[in-house]
Protein backbone atom coordinates (compact mmCIF):
# COMPACT_ATOMS: atom_id res chain seq x y z
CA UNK A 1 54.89 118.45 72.58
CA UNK A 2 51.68 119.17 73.61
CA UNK A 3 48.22 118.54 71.00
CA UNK A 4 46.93 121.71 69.95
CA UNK A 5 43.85 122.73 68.06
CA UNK A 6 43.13 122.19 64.65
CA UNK A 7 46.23 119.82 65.07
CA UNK A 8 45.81 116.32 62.95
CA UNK A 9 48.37 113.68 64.10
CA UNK A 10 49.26 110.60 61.97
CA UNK A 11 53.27 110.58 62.47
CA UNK A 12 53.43 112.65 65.95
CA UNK A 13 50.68 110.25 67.08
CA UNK A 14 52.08 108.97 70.06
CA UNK A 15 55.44 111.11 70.26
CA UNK A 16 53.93 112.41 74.03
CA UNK A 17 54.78 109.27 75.66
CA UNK A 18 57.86 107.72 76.61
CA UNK A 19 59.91 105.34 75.22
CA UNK A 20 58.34 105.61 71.24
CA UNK A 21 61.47 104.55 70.55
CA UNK A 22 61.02 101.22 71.84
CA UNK A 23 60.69 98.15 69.77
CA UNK A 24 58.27 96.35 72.45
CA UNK A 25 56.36 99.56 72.49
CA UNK A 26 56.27 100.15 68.89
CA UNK A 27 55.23 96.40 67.99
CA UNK A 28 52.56 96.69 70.62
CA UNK A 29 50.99 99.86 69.28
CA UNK A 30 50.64 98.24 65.74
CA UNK A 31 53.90 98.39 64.33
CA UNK A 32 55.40 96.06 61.68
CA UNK A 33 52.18 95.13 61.15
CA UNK A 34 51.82 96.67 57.74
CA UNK A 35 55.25 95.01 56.80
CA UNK A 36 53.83 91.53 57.86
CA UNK A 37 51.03 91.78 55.45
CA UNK A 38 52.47 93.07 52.30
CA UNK A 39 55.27 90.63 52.52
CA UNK A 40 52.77 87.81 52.89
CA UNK A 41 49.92 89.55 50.63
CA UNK A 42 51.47 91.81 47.88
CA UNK A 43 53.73 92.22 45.45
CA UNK A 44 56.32 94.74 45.12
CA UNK A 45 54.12 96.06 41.98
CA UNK A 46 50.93 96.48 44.33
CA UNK A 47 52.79 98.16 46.91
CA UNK A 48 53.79 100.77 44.75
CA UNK A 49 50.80 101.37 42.87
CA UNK A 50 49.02 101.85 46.42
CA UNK A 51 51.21 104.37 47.20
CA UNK A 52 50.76 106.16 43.65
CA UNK A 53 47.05 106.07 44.58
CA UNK A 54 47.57 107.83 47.90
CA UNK A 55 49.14 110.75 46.09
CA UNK A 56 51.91 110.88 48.69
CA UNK A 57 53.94 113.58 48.01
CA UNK A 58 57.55 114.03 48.81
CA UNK A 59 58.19 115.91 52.32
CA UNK A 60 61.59 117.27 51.66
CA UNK A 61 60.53 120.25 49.82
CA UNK A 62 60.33 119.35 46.43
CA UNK A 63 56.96 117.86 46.45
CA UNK A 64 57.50 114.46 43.84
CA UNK A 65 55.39 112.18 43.51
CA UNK A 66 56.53 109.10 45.41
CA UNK A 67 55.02 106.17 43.89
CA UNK A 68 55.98 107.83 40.51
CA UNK A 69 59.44 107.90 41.69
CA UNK A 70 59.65 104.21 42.40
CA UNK A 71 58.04 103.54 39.65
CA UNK A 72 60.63 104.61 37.61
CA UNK A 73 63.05 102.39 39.11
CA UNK A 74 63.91 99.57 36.04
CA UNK A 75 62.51 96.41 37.12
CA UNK A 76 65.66 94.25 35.44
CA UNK A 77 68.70 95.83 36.67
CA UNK A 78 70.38 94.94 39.76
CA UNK A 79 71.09 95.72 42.49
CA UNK A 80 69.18 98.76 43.23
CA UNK A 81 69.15 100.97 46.65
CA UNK A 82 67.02 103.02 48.64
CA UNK A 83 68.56 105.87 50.56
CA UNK A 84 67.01 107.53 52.80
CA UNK A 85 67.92 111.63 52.97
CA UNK A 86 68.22 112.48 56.66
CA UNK A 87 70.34 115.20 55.90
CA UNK A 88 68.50 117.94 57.02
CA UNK A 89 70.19 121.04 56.66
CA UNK A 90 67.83 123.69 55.58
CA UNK A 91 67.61 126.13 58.39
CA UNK A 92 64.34 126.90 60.60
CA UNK A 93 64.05 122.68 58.82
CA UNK A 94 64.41 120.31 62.13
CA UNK A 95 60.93 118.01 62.30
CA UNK A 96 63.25 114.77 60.43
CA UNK A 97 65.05 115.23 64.07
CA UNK A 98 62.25 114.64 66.50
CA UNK A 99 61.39 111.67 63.93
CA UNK A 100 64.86 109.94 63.67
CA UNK A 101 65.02 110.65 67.51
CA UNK A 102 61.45 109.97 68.44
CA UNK A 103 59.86 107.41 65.68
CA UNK A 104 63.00 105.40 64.24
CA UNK A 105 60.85 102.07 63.83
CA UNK A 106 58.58 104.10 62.06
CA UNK A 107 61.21 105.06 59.72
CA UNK A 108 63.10 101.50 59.59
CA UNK A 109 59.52 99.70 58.70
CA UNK A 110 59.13 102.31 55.69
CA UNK A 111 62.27 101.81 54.26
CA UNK A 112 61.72 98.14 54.66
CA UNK A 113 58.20 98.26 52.65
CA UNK A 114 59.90 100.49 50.19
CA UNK A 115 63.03 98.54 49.40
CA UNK A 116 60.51 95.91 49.23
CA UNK A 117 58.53 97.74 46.39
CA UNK A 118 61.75 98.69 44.28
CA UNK A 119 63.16 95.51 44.94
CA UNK A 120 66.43 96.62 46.94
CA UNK A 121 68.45 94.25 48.68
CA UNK A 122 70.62 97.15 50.33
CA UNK A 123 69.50 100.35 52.07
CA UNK A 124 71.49 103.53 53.70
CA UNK A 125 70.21 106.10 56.22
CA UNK A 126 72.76 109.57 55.13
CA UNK A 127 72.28 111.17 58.66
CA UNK A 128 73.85 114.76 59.36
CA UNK A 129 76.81 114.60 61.47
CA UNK A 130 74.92 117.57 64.05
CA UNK A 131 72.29 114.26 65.02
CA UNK A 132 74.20 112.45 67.78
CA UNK A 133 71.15 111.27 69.59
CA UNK A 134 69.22 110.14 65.99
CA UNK A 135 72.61 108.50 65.49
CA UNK A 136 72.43 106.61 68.60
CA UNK A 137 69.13 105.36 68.30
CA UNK A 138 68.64 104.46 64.72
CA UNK A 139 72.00 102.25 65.74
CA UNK A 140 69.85 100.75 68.51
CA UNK A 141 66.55 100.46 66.19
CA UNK A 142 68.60 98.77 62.96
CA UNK A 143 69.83 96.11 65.59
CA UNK A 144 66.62 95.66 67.29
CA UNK A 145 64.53 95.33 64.33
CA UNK A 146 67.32 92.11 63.17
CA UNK A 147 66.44 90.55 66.16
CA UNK A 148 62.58 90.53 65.71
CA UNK A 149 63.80 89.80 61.96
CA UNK A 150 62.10 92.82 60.96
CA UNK A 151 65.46 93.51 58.95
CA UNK A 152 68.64 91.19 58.14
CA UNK A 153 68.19 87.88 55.95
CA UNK A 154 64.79 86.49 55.05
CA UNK A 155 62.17 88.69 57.07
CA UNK A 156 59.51 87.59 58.96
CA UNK A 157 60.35 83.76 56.90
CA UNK A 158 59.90 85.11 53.24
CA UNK A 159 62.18 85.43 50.30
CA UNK A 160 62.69 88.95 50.83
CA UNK A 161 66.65 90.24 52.69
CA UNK A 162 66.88 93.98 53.26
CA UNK A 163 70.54 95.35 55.41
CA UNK A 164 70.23 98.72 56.33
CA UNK A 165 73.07 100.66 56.73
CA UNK A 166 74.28 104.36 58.53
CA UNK A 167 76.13 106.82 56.72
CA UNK A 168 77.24 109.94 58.37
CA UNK A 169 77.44 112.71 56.52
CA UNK A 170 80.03 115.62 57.36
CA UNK A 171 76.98 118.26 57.42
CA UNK A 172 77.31 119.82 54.35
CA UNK A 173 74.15 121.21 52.95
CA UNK A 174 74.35 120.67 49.65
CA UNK A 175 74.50 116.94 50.50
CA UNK A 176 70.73 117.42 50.99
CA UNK A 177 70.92 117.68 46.80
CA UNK A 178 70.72 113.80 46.21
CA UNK A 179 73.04 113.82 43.58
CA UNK A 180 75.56 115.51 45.98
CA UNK A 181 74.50 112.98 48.64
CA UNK A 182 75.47 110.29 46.10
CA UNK A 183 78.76 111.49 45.70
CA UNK A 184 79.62 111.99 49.03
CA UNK A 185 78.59 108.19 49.58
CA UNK A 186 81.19 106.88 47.24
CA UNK A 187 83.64 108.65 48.89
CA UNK A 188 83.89 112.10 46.84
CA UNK A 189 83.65 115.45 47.17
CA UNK A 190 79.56 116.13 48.01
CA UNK A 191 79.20 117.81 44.20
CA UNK A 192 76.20 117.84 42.63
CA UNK A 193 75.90 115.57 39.42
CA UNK A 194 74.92 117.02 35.93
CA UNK A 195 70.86 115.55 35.27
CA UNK A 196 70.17 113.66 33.39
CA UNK A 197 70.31 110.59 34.16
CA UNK A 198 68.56 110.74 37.12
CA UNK A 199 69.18 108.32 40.32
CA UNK A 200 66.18 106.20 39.32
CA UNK A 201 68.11 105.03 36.47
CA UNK A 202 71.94 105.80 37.40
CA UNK A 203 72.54 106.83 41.64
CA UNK A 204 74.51 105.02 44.05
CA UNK A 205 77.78 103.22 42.44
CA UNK A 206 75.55 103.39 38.77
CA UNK A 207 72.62 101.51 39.71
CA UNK A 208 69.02 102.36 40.07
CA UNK A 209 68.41 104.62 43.62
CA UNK A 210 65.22 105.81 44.94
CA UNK A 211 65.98 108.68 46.68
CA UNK A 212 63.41 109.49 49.48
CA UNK A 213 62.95 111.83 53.03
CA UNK A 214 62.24 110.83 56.53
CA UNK A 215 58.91 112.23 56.72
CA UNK A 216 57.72 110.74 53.25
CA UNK A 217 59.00 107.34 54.40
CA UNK A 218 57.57 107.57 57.94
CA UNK A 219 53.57 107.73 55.94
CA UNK A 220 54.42 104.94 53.44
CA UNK A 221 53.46 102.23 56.84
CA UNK A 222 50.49 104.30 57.76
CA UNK A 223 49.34 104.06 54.21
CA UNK A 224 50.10 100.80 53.41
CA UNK A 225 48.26 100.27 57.08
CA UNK A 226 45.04 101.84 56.09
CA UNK A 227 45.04 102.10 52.40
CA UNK A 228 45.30 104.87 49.85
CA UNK A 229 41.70 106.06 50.44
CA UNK A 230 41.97 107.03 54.31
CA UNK A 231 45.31 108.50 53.06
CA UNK A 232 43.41 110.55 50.85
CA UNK A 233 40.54 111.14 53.44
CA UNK A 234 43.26 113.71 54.75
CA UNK A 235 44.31 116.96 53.00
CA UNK A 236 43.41 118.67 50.09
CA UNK A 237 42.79 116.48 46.53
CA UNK A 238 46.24 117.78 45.15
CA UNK A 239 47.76 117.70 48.22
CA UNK A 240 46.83 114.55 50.32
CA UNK A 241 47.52 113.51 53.86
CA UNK A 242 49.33 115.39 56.76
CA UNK A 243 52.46 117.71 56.85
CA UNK A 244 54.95 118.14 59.77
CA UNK A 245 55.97 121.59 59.91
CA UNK A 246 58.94 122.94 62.12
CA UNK A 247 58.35 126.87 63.66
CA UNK A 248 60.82 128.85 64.98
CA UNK A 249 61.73 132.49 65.15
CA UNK A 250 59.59 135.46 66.59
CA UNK A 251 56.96 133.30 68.27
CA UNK A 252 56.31 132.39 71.96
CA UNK A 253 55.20 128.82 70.79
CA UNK A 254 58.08 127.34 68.09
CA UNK A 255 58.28 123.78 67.45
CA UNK A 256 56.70 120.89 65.59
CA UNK A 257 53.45 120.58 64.87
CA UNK A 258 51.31 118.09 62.03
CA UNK A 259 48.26 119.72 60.60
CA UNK A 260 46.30 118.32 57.26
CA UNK A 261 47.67 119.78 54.09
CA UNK A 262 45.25 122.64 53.29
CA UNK A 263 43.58 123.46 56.56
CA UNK A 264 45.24 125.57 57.91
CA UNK A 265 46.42 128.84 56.45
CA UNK A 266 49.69 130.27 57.63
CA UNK A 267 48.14 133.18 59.28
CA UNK A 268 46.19 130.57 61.55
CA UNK A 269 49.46 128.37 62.46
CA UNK A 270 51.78 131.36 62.91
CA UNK A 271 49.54 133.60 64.95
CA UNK A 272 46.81 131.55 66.74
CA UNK A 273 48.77 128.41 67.23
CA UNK A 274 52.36 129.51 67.89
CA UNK A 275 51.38 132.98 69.43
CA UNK A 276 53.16 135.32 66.99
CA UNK A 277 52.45 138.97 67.20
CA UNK A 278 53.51 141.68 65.64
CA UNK A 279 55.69 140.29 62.67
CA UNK A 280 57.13 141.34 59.38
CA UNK A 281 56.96 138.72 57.18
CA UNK A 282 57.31 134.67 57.18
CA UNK A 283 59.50 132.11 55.48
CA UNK A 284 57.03 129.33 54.80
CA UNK A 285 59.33 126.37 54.03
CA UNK A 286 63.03 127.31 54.87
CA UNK A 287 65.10 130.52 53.86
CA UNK A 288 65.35 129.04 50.51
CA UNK A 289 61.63 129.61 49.84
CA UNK A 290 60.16 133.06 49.01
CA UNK A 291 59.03 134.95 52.10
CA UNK A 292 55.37 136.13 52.43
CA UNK A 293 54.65 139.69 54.31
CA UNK A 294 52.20 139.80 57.27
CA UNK A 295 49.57 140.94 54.77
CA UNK A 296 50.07 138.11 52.56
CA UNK A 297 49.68 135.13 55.19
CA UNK A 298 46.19 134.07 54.71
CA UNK A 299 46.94 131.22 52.43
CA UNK A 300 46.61 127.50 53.37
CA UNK A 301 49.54 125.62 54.00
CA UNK A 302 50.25 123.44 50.73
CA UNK A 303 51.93 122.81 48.05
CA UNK A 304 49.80 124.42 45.60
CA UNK A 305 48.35 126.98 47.02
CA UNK A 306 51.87 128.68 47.94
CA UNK A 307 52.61 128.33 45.06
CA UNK A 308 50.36 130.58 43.56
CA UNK A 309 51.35 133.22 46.09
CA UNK A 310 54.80 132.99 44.45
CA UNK A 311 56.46 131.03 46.96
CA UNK A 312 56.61 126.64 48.21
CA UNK A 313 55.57 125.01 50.76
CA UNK A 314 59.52 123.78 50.88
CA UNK A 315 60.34 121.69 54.16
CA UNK A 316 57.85 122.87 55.70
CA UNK A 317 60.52 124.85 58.28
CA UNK A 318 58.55 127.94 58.87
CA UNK A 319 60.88 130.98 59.92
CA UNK A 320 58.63 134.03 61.64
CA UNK A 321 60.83 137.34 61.49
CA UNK A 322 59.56 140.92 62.91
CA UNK A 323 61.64 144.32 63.71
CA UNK A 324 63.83 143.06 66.46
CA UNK A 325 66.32 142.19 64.04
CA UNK A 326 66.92 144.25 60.87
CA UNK A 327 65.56 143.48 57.80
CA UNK A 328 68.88 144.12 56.24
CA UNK A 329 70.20 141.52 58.56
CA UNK A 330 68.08 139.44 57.85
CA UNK A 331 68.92 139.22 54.02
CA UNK A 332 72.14 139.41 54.59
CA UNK A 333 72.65 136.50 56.60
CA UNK A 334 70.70 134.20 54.17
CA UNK A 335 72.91 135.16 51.52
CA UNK A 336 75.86 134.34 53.74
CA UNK A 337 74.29 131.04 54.47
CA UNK A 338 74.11 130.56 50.62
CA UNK A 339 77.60 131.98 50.12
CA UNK A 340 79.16 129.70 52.64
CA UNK A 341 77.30 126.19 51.44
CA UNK A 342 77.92 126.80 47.84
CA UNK A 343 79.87 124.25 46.85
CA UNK A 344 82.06 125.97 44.06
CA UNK A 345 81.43 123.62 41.43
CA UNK A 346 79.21 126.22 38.65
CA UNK A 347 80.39 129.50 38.62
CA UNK A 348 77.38 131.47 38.57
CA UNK A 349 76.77 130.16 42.13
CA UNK A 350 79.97 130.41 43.60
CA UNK A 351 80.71 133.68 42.52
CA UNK A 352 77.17 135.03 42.69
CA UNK A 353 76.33 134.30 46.27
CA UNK A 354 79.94 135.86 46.96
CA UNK A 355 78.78 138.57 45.12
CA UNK A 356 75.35 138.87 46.35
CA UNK A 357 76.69 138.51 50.10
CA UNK A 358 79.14 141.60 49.45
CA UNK A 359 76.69 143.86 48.25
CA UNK A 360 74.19 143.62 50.67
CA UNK A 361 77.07 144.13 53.62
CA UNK A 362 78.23 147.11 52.33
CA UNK A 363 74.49 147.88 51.89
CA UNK A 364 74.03 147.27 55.80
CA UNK A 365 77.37 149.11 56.42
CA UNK A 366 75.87 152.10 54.85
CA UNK A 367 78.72 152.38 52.38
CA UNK A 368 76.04 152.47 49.64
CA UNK A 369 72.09 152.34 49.83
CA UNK A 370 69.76 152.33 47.85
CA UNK A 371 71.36 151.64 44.49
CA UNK A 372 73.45 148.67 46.17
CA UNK A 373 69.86 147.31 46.29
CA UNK A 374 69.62 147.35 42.57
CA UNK A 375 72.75 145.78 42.07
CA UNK A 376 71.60 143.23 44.63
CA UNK A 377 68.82 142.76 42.43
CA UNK A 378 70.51 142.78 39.23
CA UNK A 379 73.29 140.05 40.92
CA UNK A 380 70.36 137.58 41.23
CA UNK A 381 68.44 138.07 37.68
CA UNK A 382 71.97 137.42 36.82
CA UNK A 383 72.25 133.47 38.87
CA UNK A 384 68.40 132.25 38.08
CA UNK A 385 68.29 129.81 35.81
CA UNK A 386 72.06 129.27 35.46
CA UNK A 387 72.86 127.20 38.41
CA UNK A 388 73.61 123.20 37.99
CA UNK A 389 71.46 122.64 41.36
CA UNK A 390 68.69 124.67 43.30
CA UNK A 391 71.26 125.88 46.04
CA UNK A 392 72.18 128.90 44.06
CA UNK A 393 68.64 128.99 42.38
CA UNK A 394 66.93 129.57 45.33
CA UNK A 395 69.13 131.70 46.98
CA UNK A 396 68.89 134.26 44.32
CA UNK A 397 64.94 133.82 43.89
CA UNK A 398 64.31 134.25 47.87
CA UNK A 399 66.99 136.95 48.47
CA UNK A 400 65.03 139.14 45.42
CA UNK A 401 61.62 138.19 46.65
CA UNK A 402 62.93 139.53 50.20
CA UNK A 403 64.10 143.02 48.55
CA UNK A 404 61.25 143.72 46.36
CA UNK A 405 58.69 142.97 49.16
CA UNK A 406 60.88 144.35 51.92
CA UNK A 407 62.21 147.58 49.79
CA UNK A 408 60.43 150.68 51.61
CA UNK A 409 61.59 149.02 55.28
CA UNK A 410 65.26 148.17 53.84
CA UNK A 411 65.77 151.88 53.04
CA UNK A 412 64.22 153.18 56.01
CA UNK A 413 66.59 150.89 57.89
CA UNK A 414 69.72 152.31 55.95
């Protein structure tokens, strides 16, 4: 996709030319080169700290810290994994895609460095079963990168061994939950575990698991490239580096686009750079985030800042809705989505999303108005803060959001 203004590439860099993925083309436009030095130069213990110092965040919605994370991987047990969480399943949430698709070396050298830093012999891409082209060419890129010896036994002549394996998922979305993706790993039911103990300390098979997203692994080269600071030279000072987001819905321009965290509001990217016009409102990360009416989009796009307006920056899958499709629709839908993925294990989820879902189609049906609202309302008050994962969390908190903001133009509808 074409460069636009205000537009600050570091992982889309070169995704407008052919064959990125390439490992001729990727070694000769700098790649592996960051994995040469720190396996010659640093230890794992210097790796991470550099990537504490960048302040990289986590890009799959929950914003961690990612050096932090590793960090809390014991240094004494073994073996430990890395897994990297291509299960992308949040919807309006498809920029992993272009970078499995597009940048796979990118991704295979920052699993690499970071199995290196938490000092994992074994490493597992969980891909969505919906990615047959990512499949096919993170196949390719895995066997590539054994040739060059950028991966298999020994790399590049040091001590170090790192196998990287696919694992397909069955697209389930609450396999994006990592405890969920555990389970469905070893070959069980994609359930959510009860926390704590936290992967870090108990994941894959019982042993320490660093749990990390495509985008956060495709920066961990580029910082470990240039260093912490130029990370840092990026962004805001909570909030360092760039973000990929994904744009779809009532726009003329959707698609992927990488801006610096914090400079650009959502007003600027959803109007002047995707060519939205009259709108309702805006999902800013996903339908599990909070959505923001048209009044309320002049707020830059990270994590903090959203979340003062009472909403997250999430995956960064920005949804644009206006009055083409009903409101009522709308909401109803992402309950259904919620109702549907719920995996049945806690009871407040699985029967509140059924619940909540109900409701607001009899709502839309006209078999009851406005105080089917209420109920709606009073269904959700009843899930938050009961659920033993975010799924049903965030269903409830976004589908509330949605009817508070959205009341006056629900009831009109209905």
């Amino acid at each position: 996709m074409k460069k636009v203004k205000k537009e600050k590439r570091r992982i889309l860099l070169d995704f407008c030319e052919e064959k990125k993925h390439n490992i001729e083309n990727y070694i000769k436009k700098g790649g592996f080169k960051a994995l040469k030095r720190i396996l010659k130069e640093l230890k794992p213990d210097e790796v991470i700290e550099e990537v504490k110092n960048s302040g990289l965040k986590g890009r799959g919605g929950a914003g961690f810290p990612t050096g932090l994370k590793w960090h809390f991987i014991p240094k004494k047990i073994k073996p430990k994994f890395l897994i990297c969480n291509a299960d992308e399943g949040e919807p309006g949430t498809f920029k992993d895609r272009e970078l499995l698709e597009k940048a796979p070396y990118l991704l295979i050298e920052g699993m690499t460095i970071a199995s290196y830093a938490i000092g994992a012999e074994k490493a597992f891409i969980y891909l969505r079963k919906e990615y047959p082209l990512a499949k096919e060419r993170l196949l390719n890129a895995i066997k590539d990168s054994i040739k060059h010896n950028f991966l298999g036994n020994r790399i590049l002549g040091t001590k170090f061994s790192l196998d990287i394996k696919l694992f397909v998922g069955a697209g389930a979305y609450i396999c994006g939950e990592e405890t969920a993706l555990l389970e469905s790993m070893e070959g069980k039911k994609g359930l959510p575990r009860l926390k704590p103990p936290y992967p870090a300390v108990s994941g894959f098979l019982g042993y320490p698991t660093a749990v990390n997203n495509v985008e956060t692994l495709c920066n961990v080269p580029l910082i470990m490239e240039k260093g912490a600071e130029w990370f840092r030279s990026f962004g805001t000072e909570k909030s360092p580096g760039t973000k990929i987001f994904s744009v779809s819905g009532a726009v003329k321009r959707p698609g992927i686009y990488e801006f610096e965290m914090g400079k650009i509001t959502l007003s600027e990217l959803v109007y002047e750079v995707c060519g939205a016009e009259k709108i309702e409102g805006v999902f800013p990360g996903g339908i599990s985030t909070p959505p923001l009416k048209h009044g309320e989009l002049d707020v830059s796009c990270d994590f903090e800042s959203l979340f003062q307006k009472g909403t997250f920056l999430g995956s960064g899958g920005v949804i644009v809705f206006d009055r083409e499709i009903p409101l009522i629709k709308i909401l109803r839908k992402t309950a259904e989505f919620f109702k549907n993925e719920s995996c049945g294990k806690c009871t407040p989820c699985r029967e509140g999303t059924l619940w909540l879902w109900q409701i607001l189609k009899e709502v839309e049906e006209r078999k009851i108005s406005k105080e089917g609202l209420d109920l709606a309302i009073e269904v959700c008050e009843k899930i938050k803060g009961k659920c033993l994962c975010p799924l049903g969390e965030t269903c409830a908190i976004s589908c509330e959001v949605f009817i508070r903001k959205f009341r006056e133009e629900i009831e009109g509808e209905i």
